[in-house]
C-alpha atoms as a PDB file:
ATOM      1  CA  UNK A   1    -101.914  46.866 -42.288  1.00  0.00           C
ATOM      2  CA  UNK A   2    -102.770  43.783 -44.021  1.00  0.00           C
ATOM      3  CA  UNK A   3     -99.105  42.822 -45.238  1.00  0.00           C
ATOM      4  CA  UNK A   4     -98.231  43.362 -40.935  1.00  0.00           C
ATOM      5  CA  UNK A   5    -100.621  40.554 -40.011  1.00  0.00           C
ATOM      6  CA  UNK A   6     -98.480  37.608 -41.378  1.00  0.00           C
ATOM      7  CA  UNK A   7     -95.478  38.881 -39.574  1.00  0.00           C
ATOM      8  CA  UNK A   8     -97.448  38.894 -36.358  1.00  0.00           C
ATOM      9  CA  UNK A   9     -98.669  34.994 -37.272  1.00  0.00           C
ATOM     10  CA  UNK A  10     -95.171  34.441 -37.870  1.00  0.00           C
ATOM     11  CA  UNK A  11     -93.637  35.865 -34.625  1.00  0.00           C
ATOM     12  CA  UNK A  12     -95.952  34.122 -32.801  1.00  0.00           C
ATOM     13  CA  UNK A  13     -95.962  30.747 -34.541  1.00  0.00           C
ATOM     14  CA  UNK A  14     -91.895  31.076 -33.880  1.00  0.00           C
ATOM     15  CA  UNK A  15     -92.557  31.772 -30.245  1.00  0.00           C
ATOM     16  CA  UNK A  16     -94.703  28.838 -29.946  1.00  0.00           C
ATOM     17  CA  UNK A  17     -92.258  26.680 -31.419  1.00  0.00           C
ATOM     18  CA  UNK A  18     -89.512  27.964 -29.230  1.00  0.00           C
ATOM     19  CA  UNK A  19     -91.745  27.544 -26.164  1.00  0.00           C
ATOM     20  CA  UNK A  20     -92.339  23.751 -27.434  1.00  0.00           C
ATOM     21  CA  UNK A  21     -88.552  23.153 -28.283  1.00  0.00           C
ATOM     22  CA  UNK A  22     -87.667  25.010 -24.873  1.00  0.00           C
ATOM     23  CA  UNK A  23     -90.535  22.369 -22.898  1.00  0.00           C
ATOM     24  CA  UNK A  24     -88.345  19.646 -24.930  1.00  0.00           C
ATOM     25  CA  UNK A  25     -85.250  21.059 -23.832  1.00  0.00           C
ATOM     26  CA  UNK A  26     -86.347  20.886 -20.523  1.00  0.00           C
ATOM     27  CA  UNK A  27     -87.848  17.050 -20.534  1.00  0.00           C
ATOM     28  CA  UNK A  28     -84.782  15.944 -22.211  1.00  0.00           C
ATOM     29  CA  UNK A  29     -82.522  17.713 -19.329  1.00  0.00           C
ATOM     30  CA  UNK A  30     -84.922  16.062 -16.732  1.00  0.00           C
ATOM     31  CA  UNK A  31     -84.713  12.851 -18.155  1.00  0.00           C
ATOM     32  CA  UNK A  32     -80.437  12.875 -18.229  1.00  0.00           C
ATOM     33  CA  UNK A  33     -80.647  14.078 -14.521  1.00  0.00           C
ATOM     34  CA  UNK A  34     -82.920  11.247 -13.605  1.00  0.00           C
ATOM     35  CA  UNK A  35     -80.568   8.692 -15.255  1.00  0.00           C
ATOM     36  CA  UNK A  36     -77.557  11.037 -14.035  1.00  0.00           C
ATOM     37  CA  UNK A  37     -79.218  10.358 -10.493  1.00  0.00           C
ATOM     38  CA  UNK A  38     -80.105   6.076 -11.460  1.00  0.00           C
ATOM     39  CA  UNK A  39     -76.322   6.067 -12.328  1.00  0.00           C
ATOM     40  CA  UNK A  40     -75.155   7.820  -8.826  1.00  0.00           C
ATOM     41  CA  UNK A  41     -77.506   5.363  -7.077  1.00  0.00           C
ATOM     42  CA  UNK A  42     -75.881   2.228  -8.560  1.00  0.00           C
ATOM     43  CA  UNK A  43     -72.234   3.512  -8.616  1.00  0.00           C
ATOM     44  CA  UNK A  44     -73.002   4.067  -4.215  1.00  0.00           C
ATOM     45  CA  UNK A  45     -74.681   0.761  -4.030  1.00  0.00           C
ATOM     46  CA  UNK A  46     -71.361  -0.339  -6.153  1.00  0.00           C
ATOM     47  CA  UNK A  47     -69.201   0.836  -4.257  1.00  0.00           C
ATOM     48  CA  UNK A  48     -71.338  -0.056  -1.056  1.00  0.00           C
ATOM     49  CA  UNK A  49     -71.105  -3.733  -1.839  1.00  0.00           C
ATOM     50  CA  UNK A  50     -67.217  -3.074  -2.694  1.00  0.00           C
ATOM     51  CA  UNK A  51     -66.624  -1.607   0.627  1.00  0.00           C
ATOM     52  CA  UNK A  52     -68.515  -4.815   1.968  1.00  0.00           C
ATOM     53  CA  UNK A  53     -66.742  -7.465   0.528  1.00  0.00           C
ATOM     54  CA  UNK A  54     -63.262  -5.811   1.465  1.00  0.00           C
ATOM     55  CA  UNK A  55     -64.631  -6.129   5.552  1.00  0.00           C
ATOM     56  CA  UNK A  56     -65.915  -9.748   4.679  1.00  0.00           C
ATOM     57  CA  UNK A  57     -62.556 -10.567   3.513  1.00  0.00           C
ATOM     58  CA  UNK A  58     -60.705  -8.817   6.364  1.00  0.00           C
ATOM     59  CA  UNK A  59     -63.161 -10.996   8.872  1.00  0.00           C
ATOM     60  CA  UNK A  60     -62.901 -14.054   6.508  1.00  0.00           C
ATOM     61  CA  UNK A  61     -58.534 -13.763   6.623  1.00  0.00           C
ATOM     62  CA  UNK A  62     -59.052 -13.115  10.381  1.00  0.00           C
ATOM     63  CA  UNK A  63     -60.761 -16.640  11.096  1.00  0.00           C
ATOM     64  CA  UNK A  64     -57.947 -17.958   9.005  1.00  0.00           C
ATOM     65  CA  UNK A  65     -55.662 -17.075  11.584  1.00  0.00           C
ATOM     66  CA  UNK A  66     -57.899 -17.707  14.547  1.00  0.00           C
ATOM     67  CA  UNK A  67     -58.082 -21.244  13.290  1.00  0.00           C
ATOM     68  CA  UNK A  68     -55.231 -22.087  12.404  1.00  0.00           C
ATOM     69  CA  UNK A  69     -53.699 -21.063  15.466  1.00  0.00           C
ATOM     70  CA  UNK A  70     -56.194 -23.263  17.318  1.00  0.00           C
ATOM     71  CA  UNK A  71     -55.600 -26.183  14.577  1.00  0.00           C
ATOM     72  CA  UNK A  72     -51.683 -25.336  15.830  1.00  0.00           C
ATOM     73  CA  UNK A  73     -52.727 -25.564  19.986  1.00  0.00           C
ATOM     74  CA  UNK A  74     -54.517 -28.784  19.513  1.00  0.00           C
ATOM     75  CA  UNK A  75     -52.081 -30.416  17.569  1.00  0.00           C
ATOM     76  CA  UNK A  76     -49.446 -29.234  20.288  1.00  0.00           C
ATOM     77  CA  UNK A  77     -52.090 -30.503  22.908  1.00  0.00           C
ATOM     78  CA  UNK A  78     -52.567 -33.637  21.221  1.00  0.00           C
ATOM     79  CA  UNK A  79     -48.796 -34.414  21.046  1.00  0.00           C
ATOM     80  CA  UNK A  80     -48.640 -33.659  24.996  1.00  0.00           C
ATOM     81  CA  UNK A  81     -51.523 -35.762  25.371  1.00  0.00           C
ATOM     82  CA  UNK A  82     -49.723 -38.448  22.877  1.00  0.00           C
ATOM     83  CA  UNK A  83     -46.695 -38.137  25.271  1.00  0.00           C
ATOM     84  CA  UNK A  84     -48.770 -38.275  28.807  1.00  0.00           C
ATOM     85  CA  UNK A  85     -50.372 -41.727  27.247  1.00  0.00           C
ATOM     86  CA  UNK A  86     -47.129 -43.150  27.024  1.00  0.00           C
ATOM     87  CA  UNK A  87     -46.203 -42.341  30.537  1.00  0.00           C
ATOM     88  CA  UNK A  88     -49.596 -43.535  31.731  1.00  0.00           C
ATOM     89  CA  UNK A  89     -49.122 -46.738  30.176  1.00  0.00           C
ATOM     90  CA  UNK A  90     -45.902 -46.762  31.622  1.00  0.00           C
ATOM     91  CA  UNK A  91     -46.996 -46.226  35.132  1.00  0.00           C
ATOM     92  CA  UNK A  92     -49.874 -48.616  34.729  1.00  0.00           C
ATOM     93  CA  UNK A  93     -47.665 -51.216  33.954  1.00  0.00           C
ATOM     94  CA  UNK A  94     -45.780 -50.571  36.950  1.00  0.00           C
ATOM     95  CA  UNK A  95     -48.941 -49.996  39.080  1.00  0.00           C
ATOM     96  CA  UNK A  96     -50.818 -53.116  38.390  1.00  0.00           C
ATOM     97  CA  UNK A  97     -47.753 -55.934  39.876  1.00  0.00           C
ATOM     98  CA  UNK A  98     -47.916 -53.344  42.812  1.00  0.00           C
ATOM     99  CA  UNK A  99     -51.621 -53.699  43.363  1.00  0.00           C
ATOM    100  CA  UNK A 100     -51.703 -57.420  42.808  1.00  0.00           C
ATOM    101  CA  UNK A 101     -49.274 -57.170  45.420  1.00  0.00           C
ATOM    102  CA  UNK A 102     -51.091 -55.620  48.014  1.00  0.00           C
ATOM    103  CA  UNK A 103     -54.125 -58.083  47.313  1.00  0.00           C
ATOM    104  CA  UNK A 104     -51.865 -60.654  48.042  1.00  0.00           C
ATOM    105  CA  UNK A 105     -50.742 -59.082  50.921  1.00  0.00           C
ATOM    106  CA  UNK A 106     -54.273 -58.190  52.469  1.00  0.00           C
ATOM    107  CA  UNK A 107     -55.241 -61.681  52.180  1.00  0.00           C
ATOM    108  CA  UNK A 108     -52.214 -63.237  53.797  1.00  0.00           C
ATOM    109  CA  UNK A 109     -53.522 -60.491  56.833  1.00  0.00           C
ATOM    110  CA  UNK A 110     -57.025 -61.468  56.916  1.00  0.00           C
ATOM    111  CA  UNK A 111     -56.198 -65.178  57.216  1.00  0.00           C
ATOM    112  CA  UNK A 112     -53.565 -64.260  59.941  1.00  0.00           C
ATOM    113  CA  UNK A 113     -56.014 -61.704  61.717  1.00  0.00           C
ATOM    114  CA  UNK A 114     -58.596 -62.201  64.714  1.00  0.00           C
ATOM    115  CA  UNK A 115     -61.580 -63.978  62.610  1.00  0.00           C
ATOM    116  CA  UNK A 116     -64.260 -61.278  62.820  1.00  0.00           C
ATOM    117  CA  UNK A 117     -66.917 -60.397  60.290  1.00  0.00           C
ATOM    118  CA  UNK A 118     -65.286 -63.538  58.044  1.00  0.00           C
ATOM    119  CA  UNK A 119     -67.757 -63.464  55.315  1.00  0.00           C
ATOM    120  CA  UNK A 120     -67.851 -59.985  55.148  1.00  0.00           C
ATOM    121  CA  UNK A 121     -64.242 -59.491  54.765  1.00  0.00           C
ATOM    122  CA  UNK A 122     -64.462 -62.529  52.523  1.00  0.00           C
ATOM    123  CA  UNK A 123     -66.889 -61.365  49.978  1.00  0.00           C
ATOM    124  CA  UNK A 124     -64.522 -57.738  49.948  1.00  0.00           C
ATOM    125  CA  UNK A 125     -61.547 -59.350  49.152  1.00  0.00           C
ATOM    126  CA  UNK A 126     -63.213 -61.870  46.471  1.00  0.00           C
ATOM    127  CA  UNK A 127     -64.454 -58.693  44.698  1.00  0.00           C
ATOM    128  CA  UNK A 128     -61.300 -56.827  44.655  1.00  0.00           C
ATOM    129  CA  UNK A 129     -59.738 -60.088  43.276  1.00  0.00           C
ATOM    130  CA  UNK A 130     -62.267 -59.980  40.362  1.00  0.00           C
ATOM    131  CA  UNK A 131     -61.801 -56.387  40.258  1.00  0.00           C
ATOM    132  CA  UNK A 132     -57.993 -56.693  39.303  1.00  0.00           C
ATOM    133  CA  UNK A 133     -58.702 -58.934  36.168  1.00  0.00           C
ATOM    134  CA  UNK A 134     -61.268 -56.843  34.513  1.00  0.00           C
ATOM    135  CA  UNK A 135     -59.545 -54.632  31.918  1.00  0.00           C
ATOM    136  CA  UNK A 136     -62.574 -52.098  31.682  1.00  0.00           C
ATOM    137  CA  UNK A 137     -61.881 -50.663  34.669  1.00  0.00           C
ATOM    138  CA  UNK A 138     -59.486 -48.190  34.831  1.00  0.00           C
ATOM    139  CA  UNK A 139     -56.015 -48.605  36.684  1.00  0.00           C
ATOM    140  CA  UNK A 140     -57.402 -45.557  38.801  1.00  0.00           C
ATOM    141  CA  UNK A 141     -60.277 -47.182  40.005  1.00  0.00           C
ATOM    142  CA  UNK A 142     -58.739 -50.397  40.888  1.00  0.00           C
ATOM    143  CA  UNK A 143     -56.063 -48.091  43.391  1.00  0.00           C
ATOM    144  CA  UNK A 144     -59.084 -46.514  44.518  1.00  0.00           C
ATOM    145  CA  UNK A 145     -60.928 -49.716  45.653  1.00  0.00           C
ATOM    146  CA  UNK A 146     -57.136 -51.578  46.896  1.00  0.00           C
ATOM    147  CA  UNK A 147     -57.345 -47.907  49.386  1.00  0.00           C
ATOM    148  CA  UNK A 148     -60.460 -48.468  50.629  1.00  0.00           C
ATOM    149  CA  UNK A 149     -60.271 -51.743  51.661  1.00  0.00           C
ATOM    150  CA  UNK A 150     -57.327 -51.268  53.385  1.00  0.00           C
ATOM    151  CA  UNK A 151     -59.002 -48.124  55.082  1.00  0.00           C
ATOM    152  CA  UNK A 152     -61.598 -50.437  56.281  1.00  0.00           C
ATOM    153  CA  UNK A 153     -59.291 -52.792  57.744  1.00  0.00           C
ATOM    154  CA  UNK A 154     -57.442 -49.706  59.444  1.00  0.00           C
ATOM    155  CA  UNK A 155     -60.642 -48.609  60.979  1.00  0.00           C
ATOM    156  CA  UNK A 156     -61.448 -51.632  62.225  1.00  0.00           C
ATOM    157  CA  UNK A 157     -58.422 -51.532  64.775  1.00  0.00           C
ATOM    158  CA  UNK A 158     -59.977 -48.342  66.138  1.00  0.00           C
ATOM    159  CA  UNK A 159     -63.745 -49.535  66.686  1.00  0.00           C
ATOM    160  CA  UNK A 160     -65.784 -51.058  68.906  1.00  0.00           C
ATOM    161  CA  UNK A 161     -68.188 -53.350  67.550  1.00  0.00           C
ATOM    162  CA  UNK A 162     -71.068 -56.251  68.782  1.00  0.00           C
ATOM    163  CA  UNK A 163     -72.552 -58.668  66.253  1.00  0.00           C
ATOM    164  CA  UNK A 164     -74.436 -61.986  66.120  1.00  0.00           C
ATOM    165  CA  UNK A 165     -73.463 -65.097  64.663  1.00  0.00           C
ATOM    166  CA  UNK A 166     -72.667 -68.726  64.945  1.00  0.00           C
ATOM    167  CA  UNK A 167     -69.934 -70.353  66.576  1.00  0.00           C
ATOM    168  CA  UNK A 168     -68.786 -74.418  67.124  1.00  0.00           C
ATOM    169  CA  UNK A 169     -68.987 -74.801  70.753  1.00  0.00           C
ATOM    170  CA  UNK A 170     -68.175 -78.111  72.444  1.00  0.00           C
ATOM    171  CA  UNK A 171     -69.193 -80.149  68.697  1.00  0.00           C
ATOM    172  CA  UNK A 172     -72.345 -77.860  68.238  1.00  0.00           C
ATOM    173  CA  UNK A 173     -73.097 -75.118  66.614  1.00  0.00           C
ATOM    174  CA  UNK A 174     -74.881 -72.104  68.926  1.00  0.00           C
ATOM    175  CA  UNK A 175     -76.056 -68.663  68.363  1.00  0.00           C
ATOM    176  CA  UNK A 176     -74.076 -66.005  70.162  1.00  0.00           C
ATOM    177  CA  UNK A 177     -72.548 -62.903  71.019  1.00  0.00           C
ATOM    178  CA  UNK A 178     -69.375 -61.527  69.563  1.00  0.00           C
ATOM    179  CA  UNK A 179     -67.451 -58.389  70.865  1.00  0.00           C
ATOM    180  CA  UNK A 180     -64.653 -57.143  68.653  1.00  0.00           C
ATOM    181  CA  UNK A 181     -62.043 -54.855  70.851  1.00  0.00           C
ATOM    182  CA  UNK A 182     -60.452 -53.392  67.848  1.00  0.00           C
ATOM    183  CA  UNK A 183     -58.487 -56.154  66.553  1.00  0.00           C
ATOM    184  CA  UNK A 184     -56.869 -56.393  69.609  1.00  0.00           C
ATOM    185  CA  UNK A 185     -59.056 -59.038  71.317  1.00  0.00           C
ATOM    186  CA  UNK A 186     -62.650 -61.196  70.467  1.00  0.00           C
ATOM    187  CA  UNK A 187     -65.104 -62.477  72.723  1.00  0.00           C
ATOM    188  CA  UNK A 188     -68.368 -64.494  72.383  1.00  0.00           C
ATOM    189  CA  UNK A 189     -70.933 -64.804  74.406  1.00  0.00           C
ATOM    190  CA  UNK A 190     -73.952 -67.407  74.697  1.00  0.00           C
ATOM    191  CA  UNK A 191     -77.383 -65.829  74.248  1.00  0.00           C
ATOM    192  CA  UNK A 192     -78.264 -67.154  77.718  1.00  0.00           C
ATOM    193  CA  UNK A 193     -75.186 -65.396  78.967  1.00  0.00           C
ATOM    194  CA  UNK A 194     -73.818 -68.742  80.907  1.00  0.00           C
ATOM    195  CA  UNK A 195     -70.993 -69.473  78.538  1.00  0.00           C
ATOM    196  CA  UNK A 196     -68.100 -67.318  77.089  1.00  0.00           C
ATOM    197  CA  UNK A 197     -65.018 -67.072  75.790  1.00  0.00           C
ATOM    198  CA  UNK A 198     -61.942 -65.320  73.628  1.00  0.00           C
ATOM    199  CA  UNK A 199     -59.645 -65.820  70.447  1.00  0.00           C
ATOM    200  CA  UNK A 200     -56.418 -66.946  71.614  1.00  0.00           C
ATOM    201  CA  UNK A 201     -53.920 -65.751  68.939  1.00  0.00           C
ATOM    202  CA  UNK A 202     -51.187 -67.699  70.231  1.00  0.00           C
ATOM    203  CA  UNK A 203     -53.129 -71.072  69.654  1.00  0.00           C
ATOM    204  CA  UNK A 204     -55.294 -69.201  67.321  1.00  0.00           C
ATOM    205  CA  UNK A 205     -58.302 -71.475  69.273  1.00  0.00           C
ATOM    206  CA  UNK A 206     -61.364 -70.396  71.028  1.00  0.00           C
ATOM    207  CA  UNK A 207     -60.539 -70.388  74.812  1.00  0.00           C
ATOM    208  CA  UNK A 208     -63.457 -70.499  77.507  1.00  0.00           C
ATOM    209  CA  UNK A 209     -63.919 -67.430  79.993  1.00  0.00           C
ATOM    210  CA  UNK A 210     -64.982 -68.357  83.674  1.00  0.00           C
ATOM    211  CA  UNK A 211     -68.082 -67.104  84.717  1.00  0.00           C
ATOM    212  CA  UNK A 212     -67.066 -64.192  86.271  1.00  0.00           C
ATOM    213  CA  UNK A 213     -67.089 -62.308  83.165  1.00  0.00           C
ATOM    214  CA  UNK A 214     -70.336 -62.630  82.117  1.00  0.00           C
ATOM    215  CA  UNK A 215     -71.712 -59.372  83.410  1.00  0.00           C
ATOM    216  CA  UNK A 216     -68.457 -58.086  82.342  1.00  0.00           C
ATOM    217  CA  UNK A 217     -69.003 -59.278  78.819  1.00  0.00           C
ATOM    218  CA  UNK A 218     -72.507 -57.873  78.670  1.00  0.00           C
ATOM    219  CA  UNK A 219     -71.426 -54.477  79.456  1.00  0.00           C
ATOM    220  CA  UNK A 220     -69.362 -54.519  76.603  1.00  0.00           C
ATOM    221  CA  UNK A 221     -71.735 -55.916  74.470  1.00  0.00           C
ATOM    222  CA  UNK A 222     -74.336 -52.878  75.630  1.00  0.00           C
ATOM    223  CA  UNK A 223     -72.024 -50.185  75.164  1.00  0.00           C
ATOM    224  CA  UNK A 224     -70.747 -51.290  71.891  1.00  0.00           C
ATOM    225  CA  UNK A 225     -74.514 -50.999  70.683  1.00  0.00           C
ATOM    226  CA  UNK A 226     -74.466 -47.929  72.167  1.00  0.00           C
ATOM    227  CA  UNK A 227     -76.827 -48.765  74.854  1.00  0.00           C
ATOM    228  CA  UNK A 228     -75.325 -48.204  77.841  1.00  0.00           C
ATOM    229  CA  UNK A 229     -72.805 -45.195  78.627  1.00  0.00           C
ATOM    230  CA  UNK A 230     -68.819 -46.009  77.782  1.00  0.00           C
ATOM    231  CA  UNK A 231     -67.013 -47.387  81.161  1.00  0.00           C
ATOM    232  CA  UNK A 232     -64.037 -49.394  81.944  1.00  0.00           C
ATOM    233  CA  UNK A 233     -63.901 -52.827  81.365  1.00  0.00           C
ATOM    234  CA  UNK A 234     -62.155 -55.801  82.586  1.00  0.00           C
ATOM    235  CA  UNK A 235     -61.450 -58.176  80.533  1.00  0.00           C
ATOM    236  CA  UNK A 236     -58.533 -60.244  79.694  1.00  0.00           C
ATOM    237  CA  UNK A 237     -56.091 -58.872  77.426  1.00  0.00           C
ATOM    238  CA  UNK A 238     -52.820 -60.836  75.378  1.00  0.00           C
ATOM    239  CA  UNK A 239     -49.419 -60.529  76.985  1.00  0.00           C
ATOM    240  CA  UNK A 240     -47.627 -57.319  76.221  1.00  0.00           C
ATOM    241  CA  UNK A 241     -44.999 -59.306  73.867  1.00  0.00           C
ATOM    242  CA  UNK A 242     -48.376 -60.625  71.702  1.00  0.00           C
ATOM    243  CA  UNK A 243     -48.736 -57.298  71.580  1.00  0.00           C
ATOM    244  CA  UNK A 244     -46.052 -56.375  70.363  1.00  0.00           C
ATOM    245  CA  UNK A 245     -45.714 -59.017  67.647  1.00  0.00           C
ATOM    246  CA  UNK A 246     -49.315 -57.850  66.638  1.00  0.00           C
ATOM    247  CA  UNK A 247     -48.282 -54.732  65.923  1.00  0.00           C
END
């Protein structure tokens, strides 16, 4: 019995030490799965940033093309626009002698017109004059103004229209009346209603009116201030071949 008890001590101390080197097994097969695991980790985060620098260069090449295809339309744009200019100066310089033109040609009109609303039509034409000669304005702009006064003159031979003003009557000058028919015929009027007359374009002179027309003349007057309802009038009108040569 006594020579069985080391064997015991012996089997056991062996089974301890298997049971240790077994634990040790087991840590050191824990620990290569854990770095087995650390190493799967990085290789997807690898490959992860891989897969994202392949779409960032796929986005990347597609700006490329998106701009350099718009680099290509503006440069096509700009050599349209390049032509366009050329034409534009072109057309200005063909514009501008035609504008001066009809400057000229609405003066000439004005001093050859029924004198109504003088400084008024004055003052217009000396700013479009100045207007023509200032090269910060655009060519557009300058047609645009040259339209409108020639509108205004247009609509002046459709309108009725009563102002007052000072006239050279008999070596004095007096306050009166005027009543513009259009631009067909003008008429003053004292402001004590006893003396009128009309522009004679024939002698382009004032001409006196007898009497008679006074009331006449103060209807007209009344309606074109819109104070009394529209009715006929009778007043003297040019002969039908002044007329004509008016028009």
């Amino acid at each position: 019995m006594a020579g069985l008890m080391p064997l015991a001590a012996l089997a056991q101390s062996a089974g301890e030490q298997a049971l240790t080197e077994g634990e040790a097994l087991m840590t050191d097969a824990q620990r290569s799965q854990q770095r087995i695991d650390e190493l799967d980790d990085a290789t997807r985060e690898a490959l992860n940033r891989y897969r994202h620098a392949l779409q960032q260069k796929e986005q990347l090449a597609d700006y490329n093309r998106q701009l350099a295809e718009m680099v290509e339309s503006q440069r096509r744009e700009l050599d349209d626009l390049q032509a366009q200019l050329a034409t534009i100066e072109e057309t200005q310089a063909e514009i501008m002698p035609m504008l001066q033109r009809m400057v000229t040609s609405l003066e000439q009109f004005i001093e050859l017109d029924v004198p109504f609303l003088e400084e008024e039509r004055a003052d217009r034409l000396a700013q479009l004059k100045a207007l023509m000669v200032r090269p910060e304005v655009s060519v557009a702009e300058k047609y645009r103004r040259v339209l409108e006064a020639y509108q205004i003159e247009s609509d002046y031979g459709r309108t009725l229209e009563a102002w007052r003003g000072s006239l050279a009557i008999d070596g004095s000058e007096r306050v009166v009346e005027f009543l513009r028919l259009g631009r067909l015929m003008l008429f003053y009027q004292t402001l004590d209603g006893h003396v009128q007359g009309y522009w004679d374009t024939a002698t382009r002179q004032w001409q006196p009116l007898p009497a008679s027309y006074s009331r006449t003349l103060q209807q007209g007057l009344d309606m074109a201030r819109q104070q009394q309802t529209p009715a006929l009038l009778r007043l003297p009108l040019p002969p039908v071949s002044e007329q004509g040569a008016a028009q």
